[in-house]
ModelCIF file with pLDDT and N, C-alpha, C, O atoms, coordinates in Angstrom:
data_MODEL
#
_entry.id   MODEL 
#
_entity.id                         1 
_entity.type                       polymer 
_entity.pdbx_number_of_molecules   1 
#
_entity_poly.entity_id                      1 
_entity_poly.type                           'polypeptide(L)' 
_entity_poly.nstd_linkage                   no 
_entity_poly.nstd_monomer                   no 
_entity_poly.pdbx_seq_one_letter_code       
;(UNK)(UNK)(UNK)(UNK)(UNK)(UNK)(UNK)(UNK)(UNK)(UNK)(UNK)(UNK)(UNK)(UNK)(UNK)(UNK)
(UNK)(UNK)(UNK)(UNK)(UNK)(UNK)(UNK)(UNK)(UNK)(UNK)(UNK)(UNK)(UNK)(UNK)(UNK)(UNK)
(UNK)(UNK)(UNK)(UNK)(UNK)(UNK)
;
_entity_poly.pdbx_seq_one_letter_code_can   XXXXXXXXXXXXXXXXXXXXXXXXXXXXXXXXXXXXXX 
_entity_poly.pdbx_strand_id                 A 
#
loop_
_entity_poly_seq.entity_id 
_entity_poly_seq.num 
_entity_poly_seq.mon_id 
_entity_poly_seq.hetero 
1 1  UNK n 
1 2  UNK n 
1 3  UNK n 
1 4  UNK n 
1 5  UNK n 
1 6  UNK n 
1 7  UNK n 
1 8  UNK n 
1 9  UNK n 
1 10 UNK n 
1 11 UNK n 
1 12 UNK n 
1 13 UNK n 
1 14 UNK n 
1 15 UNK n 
1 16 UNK n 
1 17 UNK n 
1 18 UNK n 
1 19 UNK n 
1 20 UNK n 
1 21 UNK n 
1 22 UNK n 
1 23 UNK n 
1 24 UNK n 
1 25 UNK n 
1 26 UNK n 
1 27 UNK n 
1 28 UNK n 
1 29 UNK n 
1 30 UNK n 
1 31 UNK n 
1 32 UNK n 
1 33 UNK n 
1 34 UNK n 
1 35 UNK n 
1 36 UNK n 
1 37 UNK n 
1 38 UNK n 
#
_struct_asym.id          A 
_struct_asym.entity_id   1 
#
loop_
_ma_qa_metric.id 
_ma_qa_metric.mode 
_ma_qa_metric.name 
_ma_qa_metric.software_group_id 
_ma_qa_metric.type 
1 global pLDDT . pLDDT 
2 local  pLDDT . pLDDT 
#
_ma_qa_metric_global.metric_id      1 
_ma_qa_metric_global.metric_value   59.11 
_ma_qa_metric_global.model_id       1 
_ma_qa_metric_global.ordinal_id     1 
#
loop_
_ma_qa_metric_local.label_asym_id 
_ma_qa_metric_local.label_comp_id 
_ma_qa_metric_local.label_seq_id 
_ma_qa_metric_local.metric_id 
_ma_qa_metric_local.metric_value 
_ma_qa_metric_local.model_id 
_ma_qa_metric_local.ordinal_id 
A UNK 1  2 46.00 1 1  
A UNK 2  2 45.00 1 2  
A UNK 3  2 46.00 1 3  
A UNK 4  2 46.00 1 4  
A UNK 5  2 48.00 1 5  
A UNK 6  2 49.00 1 6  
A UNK 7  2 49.00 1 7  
A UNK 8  2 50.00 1 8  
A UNK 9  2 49.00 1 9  
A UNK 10 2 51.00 1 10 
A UNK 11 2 53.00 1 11 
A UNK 12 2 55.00 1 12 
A UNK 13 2 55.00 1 13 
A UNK 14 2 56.00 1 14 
A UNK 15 2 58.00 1 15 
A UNK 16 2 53.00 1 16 
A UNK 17 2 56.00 1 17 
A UNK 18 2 58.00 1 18 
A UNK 19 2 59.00 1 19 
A UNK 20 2 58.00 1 20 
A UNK 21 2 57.00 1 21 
A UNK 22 2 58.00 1 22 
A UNK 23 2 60.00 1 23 
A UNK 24 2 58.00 1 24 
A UNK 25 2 61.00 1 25 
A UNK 26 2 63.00 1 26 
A UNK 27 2 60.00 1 27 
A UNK 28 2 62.00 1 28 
A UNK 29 2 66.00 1 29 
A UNK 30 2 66.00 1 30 
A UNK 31 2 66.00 1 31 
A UNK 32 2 70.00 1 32 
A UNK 33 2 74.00 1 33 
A UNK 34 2 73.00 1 34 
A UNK 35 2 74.00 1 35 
A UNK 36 2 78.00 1 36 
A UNK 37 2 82.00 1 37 
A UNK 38 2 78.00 1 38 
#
loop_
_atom_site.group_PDB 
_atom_site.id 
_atom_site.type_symbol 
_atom_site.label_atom_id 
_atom_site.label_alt_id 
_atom_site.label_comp_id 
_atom_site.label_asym_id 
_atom_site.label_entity_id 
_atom_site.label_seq_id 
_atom_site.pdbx_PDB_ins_code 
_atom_site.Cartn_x 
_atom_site.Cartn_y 
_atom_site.Cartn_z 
_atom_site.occupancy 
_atom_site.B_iso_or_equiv 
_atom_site.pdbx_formal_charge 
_atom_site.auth_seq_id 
_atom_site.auth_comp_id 
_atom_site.auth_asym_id 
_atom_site.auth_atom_id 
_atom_site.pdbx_PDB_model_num 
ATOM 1   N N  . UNK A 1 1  ? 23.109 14.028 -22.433 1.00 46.00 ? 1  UNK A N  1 
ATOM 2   C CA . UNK A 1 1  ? 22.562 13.072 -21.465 1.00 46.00 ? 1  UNK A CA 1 
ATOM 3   C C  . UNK A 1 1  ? 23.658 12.158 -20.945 1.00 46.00 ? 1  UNK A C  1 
ATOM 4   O O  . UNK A 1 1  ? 23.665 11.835 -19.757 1.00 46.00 ? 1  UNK A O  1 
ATOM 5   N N  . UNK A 1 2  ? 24.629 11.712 -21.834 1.00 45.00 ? 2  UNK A N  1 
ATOM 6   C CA . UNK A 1 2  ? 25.358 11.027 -21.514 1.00 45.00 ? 2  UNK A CA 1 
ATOM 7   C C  . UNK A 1 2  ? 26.191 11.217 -20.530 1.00 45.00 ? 2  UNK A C  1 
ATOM 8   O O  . UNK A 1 2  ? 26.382 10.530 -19.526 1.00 45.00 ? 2  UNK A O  1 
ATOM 9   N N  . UNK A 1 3  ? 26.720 12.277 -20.905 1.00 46.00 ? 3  UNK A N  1 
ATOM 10  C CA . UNK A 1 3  ? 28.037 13.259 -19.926 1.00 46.00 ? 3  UNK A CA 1 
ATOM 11  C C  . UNK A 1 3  ? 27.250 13.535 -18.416 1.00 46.00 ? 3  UNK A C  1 
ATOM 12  O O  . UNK A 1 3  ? 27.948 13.630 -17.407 1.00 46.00 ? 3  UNK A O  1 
ATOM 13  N N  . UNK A 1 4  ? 25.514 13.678 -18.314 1.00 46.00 ? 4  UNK A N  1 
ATOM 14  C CA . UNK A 1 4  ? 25.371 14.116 -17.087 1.00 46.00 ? 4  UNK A CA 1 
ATOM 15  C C  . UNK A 1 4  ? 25.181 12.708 -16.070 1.00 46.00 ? 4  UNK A C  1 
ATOM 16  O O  . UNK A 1 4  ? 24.983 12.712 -14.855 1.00 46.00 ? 4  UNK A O  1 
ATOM 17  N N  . UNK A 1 5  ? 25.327 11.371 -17.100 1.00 48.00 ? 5  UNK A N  1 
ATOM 18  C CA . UNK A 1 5  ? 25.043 10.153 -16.145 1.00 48.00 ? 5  UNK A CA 1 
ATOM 19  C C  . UNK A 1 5  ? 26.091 9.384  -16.209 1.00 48.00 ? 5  UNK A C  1 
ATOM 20  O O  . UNK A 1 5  ? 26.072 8.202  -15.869 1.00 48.00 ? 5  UNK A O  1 
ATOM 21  N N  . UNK A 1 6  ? 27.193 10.048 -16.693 1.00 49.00 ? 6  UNK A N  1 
ATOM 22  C CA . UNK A 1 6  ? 28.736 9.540  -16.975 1.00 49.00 ? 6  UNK A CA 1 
ATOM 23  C C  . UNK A 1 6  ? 29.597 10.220 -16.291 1.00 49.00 ? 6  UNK A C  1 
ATOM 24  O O  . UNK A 1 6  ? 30.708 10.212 -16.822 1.00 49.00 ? 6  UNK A O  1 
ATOM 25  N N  . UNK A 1 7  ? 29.503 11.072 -14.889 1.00 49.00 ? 7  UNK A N  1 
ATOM 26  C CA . UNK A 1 7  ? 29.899 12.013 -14.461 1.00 49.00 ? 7  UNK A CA 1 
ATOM 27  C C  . UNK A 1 7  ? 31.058 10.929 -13.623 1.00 49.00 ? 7  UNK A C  1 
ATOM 28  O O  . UNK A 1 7  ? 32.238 11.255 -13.496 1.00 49.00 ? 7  UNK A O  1 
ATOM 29  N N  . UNK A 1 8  ? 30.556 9.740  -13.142 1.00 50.00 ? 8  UNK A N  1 
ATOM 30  C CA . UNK A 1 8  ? 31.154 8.963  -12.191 1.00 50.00 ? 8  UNK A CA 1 
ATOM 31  C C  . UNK A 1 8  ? 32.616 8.577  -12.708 1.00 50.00 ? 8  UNK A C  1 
ATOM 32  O O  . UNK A 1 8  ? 32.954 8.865  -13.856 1.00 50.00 ? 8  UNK A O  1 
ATOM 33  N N  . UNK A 1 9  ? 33.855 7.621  -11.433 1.00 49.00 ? 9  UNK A N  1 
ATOM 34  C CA . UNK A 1 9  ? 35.172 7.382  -11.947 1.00 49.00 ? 9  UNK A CA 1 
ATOM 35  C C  . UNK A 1 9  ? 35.049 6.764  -12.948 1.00 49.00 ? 9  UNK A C  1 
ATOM 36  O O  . UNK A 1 9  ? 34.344 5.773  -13.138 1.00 49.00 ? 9  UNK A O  1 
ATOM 37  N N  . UNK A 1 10 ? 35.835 7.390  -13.775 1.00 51.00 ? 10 UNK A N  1 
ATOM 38  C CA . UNK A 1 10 ? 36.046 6.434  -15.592 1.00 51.00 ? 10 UNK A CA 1 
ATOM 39  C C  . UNK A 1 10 ? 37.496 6.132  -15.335 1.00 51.00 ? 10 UNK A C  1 
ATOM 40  O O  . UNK A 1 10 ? 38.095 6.798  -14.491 1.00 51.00 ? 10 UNK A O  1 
ATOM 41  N N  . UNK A 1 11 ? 38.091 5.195  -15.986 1.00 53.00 ? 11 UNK A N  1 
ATOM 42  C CA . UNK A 1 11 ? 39.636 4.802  -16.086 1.00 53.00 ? 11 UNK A CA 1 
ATOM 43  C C  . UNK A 1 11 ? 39.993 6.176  -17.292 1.00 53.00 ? 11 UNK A C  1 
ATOM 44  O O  . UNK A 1 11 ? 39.356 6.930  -18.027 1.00 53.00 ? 11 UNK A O  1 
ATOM 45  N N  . UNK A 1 12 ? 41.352 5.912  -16.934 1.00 55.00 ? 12 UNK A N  1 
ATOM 46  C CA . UNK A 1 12 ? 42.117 6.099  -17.900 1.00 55.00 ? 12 UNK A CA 1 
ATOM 47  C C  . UNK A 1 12 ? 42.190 6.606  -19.541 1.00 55.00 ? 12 UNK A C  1 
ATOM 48  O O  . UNK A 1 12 ? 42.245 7.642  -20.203 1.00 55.00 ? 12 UNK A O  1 
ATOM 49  N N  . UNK A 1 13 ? 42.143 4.904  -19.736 1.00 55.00 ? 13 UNK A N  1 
ATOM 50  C CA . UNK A 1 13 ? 42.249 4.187  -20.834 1.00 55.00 ? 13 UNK A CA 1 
ATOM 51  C C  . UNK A 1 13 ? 40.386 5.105  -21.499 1.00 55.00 ? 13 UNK A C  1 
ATOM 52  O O  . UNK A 1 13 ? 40.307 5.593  -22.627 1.00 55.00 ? 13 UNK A O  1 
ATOM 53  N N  . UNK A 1 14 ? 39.698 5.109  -20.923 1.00 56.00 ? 14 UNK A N  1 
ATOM 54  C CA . UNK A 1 14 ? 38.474 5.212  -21.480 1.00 56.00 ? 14 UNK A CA 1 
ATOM 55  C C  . UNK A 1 14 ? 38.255 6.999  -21.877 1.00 56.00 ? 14 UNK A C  1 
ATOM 56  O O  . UNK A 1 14 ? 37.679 7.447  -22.869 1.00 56.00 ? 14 UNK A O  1 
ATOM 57  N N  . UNK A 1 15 ? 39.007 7.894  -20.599 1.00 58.00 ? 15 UNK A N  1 
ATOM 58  C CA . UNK A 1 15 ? 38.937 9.170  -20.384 1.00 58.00 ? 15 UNK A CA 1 
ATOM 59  C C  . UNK A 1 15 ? 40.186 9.579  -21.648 1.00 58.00 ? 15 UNK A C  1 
ATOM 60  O O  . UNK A 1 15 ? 40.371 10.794 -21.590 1.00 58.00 ? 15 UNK A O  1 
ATOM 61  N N  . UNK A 1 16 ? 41.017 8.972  -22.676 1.00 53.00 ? 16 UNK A N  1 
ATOM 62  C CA . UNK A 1 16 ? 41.573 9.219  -23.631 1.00 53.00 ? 16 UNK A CA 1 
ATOM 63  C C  . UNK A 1 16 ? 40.505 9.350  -24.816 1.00 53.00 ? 16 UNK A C  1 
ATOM 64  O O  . UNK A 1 16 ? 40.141 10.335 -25.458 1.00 53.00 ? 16 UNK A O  1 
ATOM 65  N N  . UNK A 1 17 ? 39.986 7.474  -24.898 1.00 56.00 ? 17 UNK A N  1 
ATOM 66  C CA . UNK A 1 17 ? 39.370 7.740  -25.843 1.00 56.00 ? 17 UNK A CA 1 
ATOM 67  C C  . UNK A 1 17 ? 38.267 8.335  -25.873 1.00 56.00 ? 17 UNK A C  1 
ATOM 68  O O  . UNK A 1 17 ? 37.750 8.225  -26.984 1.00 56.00 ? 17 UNK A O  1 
ATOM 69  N N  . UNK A 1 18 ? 37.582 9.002  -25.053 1.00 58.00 ? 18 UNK A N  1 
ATOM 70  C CA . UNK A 1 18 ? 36.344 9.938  -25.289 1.00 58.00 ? 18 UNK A CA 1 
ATOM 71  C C  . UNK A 1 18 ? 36.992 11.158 -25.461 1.00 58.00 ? 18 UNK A C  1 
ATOM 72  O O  . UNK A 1 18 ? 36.193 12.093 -25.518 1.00 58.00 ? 18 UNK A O  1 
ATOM 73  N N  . UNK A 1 19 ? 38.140 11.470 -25.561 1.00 59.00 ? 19 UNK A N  1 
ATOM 74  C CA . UNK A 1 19 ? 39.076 12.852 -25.620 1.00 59.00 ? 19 UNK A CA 1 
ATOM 75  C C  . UNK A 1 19 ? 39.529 12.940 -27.273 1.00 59.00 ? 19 UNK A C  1 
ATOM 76  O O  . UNK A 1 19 ? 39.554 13.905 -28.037 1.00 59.00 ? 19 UNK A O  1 
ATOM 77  N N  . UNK A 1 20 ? 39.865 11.534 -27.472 1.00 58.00 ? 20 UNK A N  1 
ATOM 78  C CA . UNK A 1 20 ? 40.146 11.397 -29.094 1.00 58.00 ? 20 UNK A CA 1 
ATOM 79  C C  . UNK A 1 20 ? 38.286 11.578 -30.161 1.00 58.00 ? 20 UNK A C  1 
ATOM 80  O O  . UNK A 1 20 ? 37.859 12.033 -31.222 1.00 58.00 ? 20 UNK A O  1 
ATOM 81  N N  . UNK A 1 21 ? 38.065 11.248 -29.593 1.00 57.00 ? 21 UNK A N  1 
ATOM 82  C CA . UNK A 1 21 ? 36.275 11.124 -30.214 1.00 57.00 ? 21 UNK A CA 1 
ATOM 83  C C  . UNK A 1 21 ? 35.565 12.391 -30.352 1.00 57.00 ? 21 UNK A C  1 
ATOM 84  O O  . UNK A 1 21 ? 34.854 12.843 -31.250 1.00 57.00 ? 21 UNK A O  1 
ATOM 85  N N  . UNK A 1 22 ? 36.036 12.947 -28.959 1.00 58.00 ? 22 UNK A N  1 
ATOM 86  C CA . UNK A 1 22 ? 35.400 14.382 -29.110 1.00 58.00 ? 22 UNK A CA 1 
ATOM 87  C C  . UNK A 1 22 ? 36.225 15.804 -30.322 1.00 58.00 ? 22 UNK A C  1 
ATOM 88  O O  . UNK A 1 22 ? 35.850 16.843 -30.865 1.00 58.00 ? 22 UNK A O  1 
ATOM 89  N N  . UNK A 1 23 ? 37.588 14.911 -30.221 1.00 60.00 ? 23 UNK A N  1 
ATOM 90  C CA . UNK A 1 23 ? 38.247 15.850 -31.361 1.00 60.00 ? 23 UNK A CA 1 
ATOM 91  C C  . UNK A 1 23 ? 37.657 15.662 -32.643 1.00 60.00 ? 23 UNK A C  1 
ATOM 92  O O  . UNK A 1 23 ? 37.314 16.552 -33.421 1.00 60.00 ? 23 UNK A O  1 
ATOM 93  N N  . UNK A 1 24 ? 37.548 14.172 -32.833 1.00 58.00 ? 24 UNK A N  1 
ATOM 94  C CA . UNK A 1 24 ? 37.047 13.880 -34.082 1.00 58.00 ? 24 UNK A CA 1 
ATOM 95  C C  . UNK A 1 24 ? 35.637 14.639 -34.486 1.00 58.00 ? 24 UNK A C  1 
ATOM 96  O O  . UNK A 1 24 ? 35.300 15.230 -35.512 1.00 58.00 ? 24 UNK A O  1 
ATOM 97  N N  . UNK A 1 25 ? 34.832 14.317 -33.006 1.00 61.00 ? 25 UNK A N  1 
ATOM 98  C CA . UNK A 1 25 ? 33.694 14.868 -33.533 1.00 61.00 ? 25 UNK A CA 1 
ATOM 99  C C  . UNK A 1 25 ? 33.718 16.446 -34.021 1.00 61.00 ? 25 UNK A C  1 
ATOM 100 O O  . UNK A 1 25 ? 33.071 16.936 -34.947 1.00 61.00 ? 25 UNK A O  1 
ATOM 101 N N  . UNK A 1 26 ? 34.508 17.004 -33.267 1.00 63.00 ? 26 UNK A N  1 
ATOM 102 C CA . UNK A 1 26 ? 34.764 18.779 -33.382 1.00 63.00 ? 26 UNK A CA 1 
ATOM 103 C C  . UNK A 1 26 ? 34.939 18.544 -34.805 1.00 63.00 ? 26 UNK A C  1 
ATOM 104 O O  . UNK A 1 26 ? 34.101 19.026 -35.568 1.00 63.00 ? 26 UNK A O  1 
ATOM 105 N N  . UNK A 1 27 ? 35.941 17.850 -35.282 1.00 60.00 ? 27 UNK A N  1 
ATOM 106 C CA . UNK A 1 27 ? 36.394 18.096 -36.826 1.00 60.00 ? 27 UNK A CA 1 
ATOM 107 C C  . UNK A 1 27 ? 35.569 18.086 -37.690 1.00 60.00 ? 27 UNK A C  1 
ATOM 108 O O  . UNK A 1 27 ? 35.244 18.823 -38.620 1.00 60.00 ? 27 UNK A O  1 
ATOM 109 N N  . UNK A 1 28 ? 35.013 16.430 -36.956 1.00 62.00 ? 28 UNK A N  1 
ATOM 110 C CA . UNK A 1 28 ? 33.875 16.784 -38.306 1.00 62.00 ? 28 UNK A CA 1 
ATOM 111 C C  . UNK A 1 28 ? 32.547 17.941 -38.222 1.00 62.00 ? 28 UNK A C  1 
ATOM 112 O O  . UNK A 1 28 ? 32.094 18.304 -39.308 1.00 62.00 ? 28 UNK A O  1 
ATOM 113 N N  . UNK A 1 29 ? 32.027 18.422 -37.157 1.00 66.00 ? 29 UNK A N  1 
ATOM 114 C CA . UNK A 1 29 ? 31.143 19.651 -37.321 1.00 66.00 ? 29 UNK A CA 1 
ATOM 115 C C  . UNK A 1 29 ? 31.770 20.699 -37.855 1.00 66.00 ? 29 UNK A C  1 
ATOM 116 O O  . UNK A 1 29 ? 31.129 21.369 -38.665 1.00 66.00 ? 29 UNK A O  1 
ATOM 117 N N  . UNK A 1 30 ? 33.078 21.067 -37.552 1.00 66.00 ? 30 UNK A N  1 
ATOM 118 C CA . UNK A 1 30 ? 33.766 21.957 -38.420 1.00 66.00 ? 30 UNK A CA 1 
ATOM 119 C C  . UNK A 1 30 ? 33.729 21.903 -39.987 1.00 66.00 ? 30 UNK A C  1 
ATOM 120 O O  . UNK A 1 30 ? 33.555 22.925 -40.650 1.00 66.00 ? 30 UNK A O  1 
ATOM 121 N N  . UNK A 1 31 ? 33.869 20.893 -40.447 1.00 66.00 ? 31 UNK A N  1 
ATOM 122 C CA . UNK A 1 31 ? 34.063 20.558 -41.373 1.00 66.00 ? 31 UNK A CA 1 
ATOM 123 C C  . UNK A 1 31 ? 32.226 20.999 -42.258 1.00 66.00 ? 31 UNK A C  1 
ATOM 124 O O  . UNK A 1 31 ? 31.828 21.744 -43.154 1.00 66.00 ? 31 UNK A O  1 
ATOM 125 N N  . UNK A 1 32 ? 31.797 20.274 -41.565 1.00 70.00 ? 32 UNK A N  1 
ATOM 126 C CA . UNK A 1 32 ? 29.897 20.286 -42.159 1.00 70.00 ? 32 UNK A CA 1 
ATOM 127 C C  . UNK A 1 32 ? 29.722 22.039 -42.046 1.00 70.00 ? 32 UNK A C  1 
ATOM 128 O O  . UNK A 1 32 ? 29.013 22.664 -42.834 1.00 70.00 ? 32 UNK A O  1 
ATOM 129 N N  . UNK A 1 33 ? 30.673 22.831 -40.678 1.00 74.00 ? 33 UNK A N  1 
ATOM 130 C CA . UNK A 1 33 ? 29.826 24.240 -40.745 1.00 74.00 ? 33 UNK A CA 1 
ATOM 131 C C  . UNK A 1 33 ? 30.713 24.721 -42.092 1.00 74.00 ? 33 UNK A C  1 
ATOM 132 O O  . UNK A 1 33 ? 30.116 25.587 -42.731 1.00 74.00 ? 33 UNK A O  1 
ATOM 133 N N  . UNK A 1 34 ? 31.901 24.371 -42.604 1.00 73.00 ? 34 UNK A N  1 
ATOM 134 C CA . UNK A 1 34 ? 32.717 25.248 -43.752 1.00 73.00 ? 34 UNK A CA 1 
ATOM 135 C C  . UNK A 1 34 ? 31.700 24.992 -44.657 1.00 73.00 ? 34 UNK A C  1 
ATOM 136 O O  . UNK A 1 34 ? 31.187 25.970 -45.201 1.00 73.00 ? 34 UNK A O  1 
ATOM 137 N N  . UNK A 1 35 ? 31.205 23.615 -45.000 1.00 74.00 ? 35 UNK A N  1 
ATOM 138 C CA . UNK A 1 35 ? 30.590 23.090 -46.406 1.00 74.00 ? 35 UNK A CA 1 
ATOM 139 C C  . UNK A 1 35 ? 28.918 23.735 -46.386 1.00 74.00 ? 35 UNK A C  1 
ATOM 140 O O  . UNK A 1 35 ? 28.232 23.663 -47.406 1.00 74.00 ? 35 UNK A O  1 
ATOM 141 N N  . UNK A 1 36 ? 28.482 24.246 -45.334 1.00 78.00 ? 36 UNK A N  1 
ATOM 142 C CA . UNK A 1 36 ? 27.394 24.727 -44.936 1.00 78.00 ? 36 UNK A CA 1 
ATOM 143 C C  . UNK A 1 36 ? 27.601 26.286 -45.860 1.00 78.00 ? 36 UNK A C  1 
ATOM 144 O O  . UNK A 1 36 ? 27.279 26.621 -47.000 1.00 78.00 ? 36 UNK A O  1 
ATOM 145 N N  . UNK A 1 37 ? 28.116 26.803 -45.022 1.00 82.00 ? 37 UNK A N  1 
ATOM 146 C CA . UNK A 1 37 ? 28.541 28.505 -45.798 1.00 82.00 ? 37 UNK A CA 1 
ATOM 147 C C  . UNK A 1 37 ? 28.568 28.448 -47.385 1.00 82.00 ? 37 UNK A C  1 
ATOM 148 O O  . UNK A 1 37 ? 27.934 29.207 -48.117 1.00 82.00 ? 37 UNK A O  1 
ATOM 149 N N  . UNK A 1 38 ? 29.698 27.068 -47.934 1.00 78.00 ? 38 UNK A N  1 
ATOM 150 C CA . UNK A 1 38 ? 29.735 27.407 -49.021 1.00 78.00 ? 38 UNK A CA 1 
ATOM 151 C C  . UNK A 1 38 ? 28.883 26.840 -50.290 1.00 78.00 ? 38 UNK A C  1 
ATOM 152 O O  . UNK A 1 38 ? 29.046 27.325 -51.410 1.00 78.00 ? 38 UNK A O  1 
#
């Protein structure tokens, strides 16, 4: 929902940190699907 009403100009500064956040978030679902399997 967010991303489709967040489509508009973002700075910079803001278009990093939603770039750093989304890594994080990747990591951590990665992380939950390894501990999931095992």
């Amino acid at each position: 929902v967010a991303s489709i009403t967040g489509k508009r100009g973002t700075g910079n500064s803001s278009t990093v940190r939603r770039s750093r956040q989304d890594r994080q978030k990747k990591l951590d679902y990665r992380l939950f699907f390894m501990l999931f399997i095992q």
